[in-house]
Protein backbone atom coordinates (compact mmCIF):
# COMPACT_ATOMS: atom_id res chain seq x y z
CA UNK A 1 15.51 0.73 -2.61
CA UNK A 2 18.07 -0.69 -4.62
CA UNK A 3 20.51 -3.07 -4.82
CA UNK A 4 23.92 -3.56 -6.85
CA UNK A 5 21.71 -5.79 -9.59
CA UNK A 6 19.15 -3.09 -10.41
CA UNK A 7 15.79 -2.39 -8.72
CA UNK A 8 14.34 -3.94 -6.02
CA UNK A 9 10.95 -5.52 -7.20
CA UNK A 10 7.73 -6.74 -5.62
CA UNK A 11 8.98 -10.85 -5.24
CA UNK A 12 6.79 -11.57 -2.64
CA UNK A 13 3.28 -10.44 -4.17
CA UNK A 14 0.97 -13.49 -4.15
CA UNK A 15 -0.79 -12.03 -7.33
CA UNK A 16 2.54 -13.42 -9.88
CA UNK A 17 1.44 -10.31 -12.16
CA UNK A 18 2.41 -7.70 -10.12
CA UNK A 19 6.14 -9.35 -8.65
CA UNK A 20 7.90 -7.00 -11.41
CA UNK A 21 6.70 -4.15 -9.88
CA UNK A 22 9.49 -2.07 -8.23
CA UNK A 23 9.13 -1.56 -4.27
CA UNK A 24 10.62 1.97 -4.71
CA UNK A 25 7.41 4.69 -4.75
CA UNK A 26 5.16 1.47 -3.90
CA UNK A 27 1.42 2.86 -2.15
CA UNK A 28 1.69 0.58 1.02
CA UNK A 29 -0.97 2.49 2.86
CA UNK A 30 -4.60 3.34 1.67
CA UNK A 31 -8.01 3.68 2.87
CA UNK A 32 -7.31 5.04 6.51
CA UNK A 33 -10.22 7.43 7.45
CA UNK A 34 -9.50 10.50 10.32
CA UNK A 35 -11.65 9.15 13.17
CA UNK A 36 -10.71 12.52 15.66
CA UNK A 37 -7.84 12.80 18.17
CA UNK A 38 -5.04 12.23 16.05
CA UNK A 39 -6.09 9.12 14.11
CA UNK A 40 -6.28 7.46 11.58
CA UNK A 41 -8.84 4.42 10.78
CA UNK A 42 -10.03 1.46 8.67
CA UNK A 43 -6.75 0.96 6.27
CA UNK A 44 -4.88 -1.42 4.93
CA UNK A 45 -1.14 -1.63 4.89
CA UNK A 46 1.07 -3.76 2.17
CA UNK A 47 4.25 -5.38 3.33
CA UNK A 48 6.49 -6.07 0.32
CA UNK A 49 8.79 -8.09 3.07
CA UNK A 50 6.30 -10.94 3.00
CA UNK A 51 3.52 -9.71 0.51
CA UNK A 52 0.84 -10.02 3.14
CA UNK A 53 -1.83 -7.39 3.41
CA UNK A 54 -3.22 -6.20 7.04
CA UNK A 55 -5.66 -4.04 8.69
CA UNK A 56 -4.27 -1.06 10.09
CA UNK A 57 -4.83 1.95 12.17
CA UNK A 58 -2.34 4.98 13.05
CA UNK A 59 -1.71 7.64 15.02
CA UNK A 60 0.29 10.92 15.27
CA UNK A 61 1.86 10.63 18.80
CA UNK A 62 4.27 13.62 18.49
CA UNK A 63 4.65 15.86 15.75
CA UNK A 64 7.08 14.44 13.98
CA UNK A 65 6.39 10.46 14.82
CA UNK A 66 3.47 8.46 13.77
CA UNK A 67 2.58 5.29 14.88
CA UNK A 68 1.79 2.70 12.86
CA UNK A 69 -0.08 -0.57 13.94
CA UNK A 70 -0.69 -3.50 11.76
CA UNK A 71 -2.59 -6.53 12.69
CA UNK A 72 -5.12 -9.34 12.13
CA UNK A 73 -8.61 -9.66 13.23
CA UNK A 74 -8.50 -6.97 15.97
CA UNK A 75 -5.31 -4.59 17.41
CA UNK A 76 -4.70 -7.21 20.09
CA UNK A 77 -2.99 -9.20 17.43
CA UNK A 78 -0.71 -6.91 15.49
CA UNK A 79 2.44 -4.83 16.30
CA UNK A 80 3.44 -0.85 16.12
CA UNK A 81 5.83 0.20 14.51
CA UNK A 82 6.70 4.29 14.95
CA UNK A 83 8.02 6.56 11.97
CA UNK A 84 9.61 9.50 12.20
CA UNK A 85 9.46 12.64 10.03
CA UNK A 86 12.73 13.10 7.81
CA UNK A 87 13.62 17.59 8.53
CA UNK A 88 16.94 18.29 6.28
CA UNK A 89 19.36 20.38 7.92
């Protein structure tokens, strides 16, 4: 991501030593553990947006999309969000 001053950086971080960092090839997902059937288990998932870190699970629903929940505490409390695989032409 960029924008016409340079490099989008990490602003929202609440450790101040890492709000330099550039978002741009940022890890935002790690830990997630194949539990069978498709998912995906016991992650956690960085949002540079607000620079809150939450427990996460996903799913491959189709081939191409994955679905992606986020939440706090348990599922009940979070929301998907479903990405889709980039195929060039």
């Amino acid at each position: 991501m960029w924008t016409k001053d340079g490099p989008v950086v990490d602003l929202n971080n609440p450790n101040p030593d890492l709000r330099n960092r550039r978002i741009l090839g940022l890890v935002i997902m790690h830990g997630f553990r194949y539990a069978g059937d498709s998912e995906w288990k016991g992650g956690d998932l960085y949002d540079p947006k607000t620079g809150h870190t939450y427990k996460g699970k996903m799913s491959l629903v189709l081939r191409n999309t994955l679905e992606l929940r986020g939440y706090v505490l348990i599922p009940l409390f979070g929301r998907t969000t479903s990405w889709t695989r980039f195929e060039p032409k």
